[in-house]
Protein backbone atom coordinates (compact mmCIF):
# COMPACT_ATOMS: atom_id res chain seq x y z
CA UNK A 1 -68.57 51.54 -13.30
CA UNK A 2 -69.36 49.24 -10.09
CA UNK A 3 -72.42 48.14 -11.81
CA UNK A 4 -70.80 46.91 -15.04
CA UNK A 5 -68.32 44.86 -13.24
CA UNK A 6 -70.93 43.11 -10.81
CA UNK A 7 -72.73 42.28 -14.34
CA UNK A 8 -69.19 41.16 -15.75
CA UNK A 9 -68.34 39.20 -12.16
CA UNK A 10 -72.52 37.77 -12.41
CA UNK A 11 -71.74 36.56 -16.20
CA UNK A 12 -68.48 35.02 -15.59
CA UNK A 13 -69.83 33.20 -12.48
CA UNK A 14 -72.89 31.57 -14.71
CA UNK A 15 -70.59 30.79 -17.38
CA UNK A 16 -68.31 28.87 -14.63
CA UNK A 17 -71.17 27.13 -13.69
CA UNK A 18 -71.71 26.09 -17.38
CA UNK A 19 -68.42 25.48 -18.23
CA UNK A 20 -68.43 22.97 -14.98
CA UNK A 21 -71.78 21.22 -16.03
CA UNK A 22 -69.77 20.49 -19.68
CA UNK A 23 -66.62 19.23 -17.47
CA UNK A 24 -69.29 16.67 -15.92
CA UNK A 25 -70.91 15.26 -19.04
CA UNK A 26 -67.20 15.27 -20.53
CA UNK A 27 -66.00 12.70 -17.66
CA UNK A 28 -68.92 10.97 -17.25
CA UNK A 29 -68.74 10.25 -21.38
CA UNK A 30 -65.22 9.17 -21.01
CA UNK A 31 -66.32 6.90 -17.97
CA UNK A 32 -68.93 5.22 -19.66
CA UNK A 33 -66.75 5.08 -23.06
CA UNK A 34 -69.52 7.41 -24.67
CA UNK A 35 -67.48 8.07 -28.04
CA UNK A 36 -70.35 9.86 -29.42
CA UNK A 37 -71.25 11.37 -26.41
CA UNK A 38 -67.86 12.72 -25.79
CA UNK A 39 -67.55 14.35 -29.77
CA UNK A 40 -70.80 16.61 -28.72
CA UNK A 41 -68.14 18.30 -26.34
CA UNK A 42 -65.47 18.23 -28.27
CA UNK A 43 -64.75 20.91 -31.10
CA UNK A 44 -64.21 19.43 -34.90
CA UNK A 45 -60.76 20.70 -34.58
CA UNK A 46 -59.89 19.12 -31.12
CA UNK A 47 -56.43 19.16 -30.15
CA UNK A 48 -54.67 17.21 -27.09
CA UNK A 49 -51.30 18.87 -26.24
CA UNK A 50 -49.34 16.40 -23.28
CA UNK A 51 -47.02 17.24 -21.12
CA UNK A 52 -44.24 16.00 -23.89
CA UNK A 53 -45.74 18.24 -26.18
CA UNK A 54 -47.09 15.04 -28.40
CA UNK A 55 -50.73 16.01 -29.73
CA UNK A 56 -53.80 13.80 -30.28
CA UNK A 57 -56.85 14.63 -32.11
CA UNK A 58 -60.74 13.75 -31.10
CA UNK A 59 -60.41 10.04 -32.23
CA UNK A 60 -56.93 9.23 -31.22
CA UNK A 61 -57.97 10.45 -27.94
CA UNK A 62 -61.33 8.89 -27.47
CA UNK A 63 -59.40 5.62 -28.73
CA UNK A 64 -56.79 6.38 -26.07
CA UNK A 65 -59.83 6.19 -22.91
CA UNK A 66 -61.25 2.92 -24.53
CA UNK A 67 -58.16 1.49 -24.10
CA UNK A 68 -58.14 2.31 -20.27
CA UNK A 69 -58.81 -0.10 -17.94
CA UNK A 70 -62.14 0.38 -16.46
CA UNK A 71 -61.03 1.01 -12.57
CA UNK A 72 -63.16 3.51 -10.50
CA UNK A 73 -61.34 6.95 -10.74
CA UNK A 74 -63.48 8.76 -8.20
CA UNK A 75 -62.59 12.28 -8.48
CA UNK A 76 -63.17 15.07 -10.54
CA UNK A 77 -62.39 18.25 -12.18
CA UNK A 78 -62.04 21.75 -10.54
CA UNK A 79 -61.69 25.10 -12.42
CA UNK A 80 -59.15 27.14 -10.93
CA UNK A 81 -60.22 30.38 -13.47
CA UNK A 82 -62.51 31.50 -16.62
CA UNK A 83 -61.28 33.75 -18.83
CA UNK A 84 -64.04 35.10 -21.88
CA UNK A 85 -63.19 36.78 -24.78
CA UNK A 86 -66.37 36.64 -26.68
CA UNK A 87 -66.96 33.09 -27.79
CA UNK A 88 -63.84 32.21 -26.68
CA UNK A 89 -63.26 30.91 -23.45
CA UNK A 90 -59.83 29.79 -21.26
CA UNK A 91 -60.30 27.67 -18.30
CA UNK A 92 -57.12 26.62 -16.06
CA UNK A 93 -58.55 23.66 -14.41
CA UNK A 94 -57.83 20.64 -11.97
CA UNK A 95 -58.36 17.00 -12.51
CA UNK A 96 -57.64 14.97 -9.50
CA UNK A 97 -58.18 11.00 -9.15
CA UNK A 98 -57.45 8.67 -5.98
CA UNK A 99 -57.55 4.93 -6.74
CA UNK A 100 -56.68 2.11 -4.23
CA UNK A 101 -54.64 -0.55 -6.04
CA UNK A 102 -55.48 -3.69 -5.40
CA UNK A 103 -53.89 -6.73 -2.99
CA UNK A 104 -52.79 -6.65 -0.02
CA UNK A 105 -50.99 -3.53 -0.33
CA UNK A 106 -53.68 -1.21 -0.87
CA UNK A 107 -51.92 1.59 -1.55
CA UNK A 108 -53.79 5.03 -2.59
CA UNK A 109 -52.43 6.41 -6.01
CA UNK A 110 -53.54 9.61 -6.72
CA UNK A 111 -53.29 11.69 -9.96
CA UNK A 112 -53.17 15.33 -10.11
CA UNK A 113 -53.29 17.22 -14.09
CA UNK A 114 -53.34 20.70 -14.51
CA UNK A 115 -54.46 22.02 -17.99
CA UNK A 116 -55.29 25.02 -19.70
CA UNK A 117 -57.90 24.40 -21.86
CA UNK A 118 -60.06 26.37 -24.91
CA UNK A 119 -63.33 26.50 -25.25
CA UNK A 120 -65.71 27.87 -28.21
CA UNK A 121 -69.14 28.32 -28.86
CA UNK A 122 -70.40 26.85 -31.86
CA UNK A 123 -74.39 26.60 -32.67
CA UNK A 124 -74.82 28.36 -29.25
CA UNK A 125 -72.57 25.33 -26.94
CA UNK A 126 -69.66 25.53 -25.56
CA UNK A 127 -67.14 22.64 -27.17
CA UNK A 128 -63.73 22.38 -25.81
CA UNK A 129 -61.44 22.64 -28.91
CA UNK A 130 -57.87 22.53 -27.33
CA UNK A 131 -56.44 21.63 -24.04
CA UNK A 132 -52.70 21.77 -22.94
CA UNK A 133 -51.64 19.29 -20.23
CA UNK A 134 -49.36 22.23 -18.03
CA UNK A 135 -48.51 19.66 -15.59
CA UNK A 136 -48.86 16.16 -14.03
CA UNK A 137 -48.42 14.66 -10.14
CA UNK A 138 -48.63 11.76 -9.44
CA UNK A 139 -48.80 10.70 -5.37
CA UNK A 140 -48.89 7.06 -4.09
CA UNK A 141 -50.10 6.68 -0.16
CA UNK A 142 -49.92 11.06 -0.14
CA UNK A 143 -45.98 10.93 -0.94
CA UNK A 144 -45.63 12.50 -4.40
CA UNK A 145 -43.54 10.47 -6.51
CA UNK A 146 -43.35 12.30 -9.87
CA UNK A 147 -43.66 15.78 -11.10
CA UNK A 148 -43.80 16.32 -15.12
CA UNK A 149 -43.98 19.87 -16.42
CA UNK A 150 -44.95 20.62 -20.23
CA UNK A 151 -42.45 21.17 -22.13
């Protein structure tokens, strides 16, 4: 019995690992406005639940990045747990940015999202096909100054 879970524990830990290397391409796709790079990760059935509960497909949400401005977002995403069930896969992770605005100012605005997001396997890679924003903070100079919870 031991020996099963160290094998379940061992495959869970590798497909973290994964999992993480696909949350890298996926933000360094949306930083470089990669449409085509960011589909590859994304199922054909992508679905973007926000916090309001409003939902966006693949291309309304690759149109909503282009539209960002292009400031550095250093930061990046953390996975707080992996959860398999064959080729399906649930990930609770972190995204967390810090910007400094600009002028004299300077303050540091920081962005915190928590999400629960699906993953499936299709043609042997994982493609996220569904993620739920659970909640958003937003902090400016480390004082948090909004707290949105999904609906």
């Amino acid at each position: 019995m031991a020996v099963a879970n160290i094998a379940r524990a061992d495959d869970n830990s590798a497909l973290k690992s994964e999992l993480e290397g696909r949350y890298a391409a996926l933000e360094s796709a949306m930083a470089a406005r990669d449409a085509s790079a960011m589909r590859a990760l994304l199922a054909p059935d992508f679905v973007s639940v926000d916090v309001d509960g409003s939902t966006q497909n693949a291309d309304e949400m690759i149109s909503q990045i282009d539209a960002l401005p292009h400031a550095g977002r250093p930061g990046g995403t953390r996975l707080l747990s992996v959860t398999a069930n064959g080729d399906t896969v649930t990930v609770e992770q972190e995204f967390k940015s810090t910007t400094i605005g600009p002028g004299v100012a300077q303050r540091a605005h920081t962005l915190i999202i928590l999400s629960t997001d699906t993953w499936v396997k299709v043609n042997g890679s994982w493609v996220c096909q569904r993620t739920v924003t659970d909640e958003i903070d937003r902090y400016v100079n480390g004082t948090l100054i909004s707290h949105v919870v999904h609906r």
